[in-house]
N, C-alpha and C. Protein backbone atom coordinates (compact mmCIF):
# COMPACT_ATOMS: atom_id res chain seq x y z
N UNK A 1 0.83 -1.19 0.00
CA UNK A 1 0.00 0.00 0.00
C UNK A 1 0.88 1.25 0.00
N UNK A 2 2.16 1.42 1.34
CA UNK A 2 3.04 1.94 0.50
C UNK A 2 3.37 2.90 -0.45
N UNK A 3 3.60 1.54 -1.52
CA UNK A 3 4.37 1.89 -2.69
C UNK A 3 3.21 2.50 -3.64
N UNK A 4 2.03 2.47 -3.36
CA UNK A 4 0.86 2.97 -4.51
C UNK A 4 0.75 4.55 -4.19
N UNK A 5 1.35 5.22 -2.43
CA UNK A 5 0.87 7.02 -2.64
C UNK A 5 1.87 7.24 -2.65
N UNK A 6 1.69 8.24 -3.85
CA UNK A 6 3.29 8.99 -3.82
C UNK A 6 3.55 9.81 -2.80
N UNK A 7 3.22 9.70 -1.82
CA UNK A 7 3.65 10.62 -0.56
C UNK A 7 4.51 9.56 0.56
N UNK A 8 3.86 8.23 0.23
CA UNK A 8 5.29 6.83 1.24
C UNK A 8 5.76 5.99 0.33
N UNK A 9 5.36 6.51 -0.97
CA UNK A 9 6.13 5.21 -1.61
C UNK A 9 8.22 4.79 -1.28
N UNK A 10 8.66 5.93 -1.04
CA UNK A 10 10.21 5.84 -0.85
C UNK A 10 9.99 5.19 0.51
N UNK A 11 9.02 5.53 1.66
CA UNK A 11 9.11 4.26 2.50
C UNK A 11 8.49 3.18 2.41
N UNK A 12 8.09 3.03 1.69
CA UNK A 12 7.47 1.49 0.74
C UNK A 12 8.49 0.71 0.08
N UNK A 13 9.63 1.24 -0.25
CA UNK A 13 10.57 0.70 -1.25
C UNK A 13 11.62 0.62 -0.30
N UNK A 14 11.72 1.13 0.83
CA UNK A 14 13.06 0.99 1.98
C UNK A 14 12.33 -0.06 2.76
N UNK A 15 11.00 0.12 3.06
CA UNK A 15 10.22 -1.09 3.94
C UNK A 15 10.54 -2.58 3.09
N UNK A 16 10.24 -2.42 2.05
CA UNK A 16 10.12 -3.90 0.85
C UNK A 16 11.26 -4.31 0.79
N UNK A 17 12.70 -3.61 0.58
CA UNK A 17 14.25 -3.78 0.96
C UNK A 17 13.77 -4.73 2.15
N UNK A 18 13.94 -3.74 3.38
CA UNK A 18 14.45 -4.25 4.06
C UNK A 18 13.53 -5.54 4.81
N UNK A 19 12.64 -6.07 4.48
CA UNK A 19 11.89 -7.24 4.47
C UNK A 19 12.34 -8.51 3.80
N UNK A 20 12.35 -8.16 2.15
CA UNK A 20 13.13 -8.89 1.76
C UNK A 20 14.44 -9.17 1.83
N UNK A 21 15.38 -8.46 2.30
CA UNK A 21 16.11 -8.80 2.64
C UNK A 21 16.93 -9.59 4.15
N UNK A 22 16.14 -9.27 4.95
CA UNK A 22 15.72 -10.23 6.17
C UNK A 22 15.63 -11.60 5.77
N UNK A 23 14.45 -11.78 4.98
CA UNK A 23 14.01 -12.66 5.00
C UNK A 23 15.20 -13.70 4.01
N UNK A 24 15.34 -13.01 3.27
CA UNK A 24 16.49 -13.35 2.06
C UNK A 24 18.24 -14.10 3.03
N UNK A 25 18.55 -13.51 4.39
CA UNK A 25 19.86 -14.05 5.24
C UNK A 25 18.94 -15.09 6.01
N UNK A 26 17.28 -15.21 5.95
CA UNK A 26 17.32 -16.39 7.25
C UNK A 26 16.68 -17.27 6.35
N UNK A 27 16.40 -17.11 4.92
CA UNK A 27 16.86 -18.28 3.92
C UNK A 27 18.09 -18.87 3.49
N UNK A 28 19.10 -17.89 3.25
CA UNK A 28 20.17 -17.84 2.95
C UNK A 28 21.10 -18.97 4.19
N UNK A 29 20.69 -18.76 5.58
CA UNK A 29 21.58 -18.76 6.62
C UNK A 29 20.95 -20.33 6.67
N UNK A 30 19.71 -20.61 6.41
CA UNK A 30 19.21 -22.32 6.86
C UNK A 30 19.81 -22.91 5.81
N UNK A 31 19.95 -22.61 4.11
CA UNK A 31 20.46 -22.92 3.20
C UNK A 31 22.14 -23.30 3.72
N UNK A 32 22.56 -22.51 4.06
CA UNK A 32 23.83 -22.77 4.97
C UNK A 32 24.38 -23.52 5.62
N UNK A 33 23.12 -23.99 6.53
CA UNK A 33 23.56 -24.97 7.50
C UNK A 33 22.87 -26.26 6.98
N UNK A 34 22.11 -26.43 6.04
CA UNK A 34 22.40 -27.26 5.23
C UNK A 34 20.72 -28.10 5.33
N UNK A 35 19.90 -26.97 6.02
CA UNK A 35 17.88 -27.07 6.02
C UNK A 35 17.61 -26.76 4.41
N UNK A 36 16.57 -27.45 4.49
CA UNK A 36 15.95 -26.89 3.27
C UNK A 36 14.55 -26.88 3.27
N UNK A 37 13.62 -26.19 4.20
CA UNK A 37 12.33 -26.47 4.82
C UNK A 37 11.23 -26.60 3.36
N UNK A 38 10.14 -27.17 3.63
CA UNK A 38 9.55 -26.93 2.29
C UNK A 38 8.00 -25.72 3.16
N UNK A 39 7.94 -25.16 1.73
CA UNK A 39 6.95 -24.05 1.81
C UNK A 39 5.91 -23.74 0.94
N UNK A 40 4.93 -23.44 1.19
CA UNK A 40 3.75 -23.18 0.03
C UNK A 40 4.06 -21.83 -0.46
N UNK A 41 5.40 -21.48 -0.84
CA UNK A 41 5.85 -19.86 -1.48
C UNK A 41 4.74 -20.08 -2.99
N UNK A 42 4.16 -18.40 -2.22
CA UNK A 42 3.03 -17.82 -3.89
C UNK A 42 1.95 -18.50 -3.93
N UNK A 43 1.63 -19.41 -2.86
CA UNK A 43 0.19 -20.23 -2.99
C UNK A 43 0.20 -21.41 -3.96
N UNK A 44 1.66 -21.91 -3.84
CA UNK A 44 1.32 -23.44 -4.48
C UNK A 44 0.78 -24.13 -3.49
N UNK A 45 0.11 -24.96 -4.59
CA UNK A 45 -0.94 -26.46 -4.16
C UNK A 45 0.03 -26.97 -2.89
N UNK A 46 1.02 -27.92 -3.77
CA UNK A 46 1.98 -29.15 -3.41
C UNK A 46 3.31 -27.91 -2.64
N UNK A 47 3.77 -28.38 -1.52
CA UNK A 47 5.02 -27.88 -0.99
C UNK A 47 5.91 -28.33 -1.61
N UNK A 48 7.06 -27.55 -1.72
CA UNK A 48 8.40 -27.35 -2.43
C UNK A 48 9.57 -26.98 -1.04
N UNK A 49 10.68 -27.36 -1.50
CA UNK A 49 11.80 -26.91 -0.92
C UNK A 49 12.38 -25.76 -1.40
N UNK A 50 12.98 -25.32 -0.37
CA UNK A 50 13.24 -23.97 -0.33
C UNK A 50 14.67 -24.13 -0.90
N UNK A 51 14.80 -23.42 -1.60
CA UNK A 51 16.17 -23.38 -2.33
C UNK A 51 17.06 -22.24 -2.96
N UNK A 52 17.92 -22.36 -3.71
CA UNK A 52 18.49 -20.74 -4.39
C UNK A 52 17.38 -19.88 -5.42
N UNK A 53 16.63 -20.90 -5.81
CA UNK A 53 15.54 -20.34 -6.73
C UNK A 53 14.80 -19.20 -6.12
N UNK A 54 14.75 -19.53 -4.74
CA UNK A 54 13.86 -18.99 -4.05
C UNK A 54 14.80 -17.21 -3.55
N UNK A 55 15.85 -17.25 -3.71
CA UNK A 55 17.13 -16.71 -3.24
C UNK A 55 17.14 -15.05 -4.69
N UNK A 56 17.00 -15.98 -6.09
CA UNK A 56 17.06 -15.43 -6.72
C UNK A 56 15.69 -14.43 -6.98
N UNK A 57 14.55 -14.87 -7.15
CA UNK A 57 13.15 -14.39 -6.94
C UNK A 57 13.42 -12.98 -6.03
N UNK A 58 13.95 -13.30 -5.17
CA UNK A 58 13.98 -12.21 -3.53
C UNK A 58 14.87 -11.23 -4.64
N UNK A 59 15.90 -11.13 -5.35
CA UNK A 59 16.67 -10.07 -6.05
C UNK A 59 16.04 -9.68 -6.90
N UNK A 60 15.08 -10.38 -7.37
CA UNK A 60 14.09 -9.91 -8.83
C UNK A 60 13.40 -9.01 -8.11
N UNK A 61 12.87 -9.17 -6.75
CA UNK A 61 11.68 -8.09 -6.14
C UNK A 61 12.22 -7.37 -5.79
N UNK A 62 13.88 -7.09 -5.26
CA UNK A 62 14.24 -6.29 -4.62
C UNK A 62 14.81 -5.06 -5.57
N UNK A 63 14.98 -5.55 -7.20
CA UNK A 63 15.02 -4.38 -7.92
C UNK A 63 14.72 -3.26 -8.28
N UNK A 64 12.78 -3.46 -8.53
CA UNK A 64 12.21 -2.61 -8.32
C UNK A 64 12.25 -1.81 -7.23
N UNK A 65 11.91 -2.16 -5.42
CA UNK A 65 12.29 -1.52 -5.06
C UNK A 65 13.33 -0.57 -4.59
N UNK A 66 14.56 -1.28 -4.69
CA UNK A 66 15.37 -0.34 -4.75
C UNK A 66 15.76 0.83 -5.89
N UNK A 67 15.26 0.82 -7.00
CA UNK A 67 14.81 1.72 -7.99
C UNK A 67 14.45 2.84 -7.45
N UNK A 68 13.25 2.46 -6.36
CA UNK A 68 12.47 3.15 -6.42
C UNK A 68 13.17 4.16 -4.97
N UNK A 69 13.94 3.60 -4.51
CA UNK A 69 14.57 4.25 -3.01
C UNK A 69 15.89 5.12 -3.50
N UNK A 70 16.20 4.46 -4.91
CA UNK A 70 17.16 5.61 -5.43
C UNK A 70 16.73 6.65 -5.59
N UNK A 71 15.43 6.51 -6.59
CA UNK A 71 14.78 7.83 -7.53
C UNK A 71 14.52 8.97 -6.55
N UNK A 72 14.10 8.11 -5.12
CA UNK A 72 13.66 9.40 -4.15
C UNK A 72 12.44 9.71 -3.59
């Protein structure tokens, strides 16, 4: 909601950072130690394991917002 008024969207795009990116080291960090939990990520049916796929997705979203925390 946010990111839709242009009056918080720059804290919409520092909020969305820094979420995904949280979330992105305590995937990163179970990936590490060598978990791989499975999750219904996006509302699949069948659970999946959590993996780098999931790692890369988090940089695809985090583009836009950080775009958007440059622009201002």
């Amino acid at each position: 909601i946010l990111l839709l008024v242009p009056a918080t969207d720059w804290w919409g795009g520092v909020l969305a950072l820094c979420l995904l990116a949280a979330f992105s080291v305590a995937v990163a960090v179970s990936l590490d130690q060598g978990r791989a939990p499975t999750c219904h990520c996006f509302g699949r049916i069948a659970p999946a394991k959590v993996g780098a796929p999931l790692l890369v997705r988090n940089v695809a979203l985090a583009v836009p917002a950080l775009l958007i925390v440059i622009a201002g």
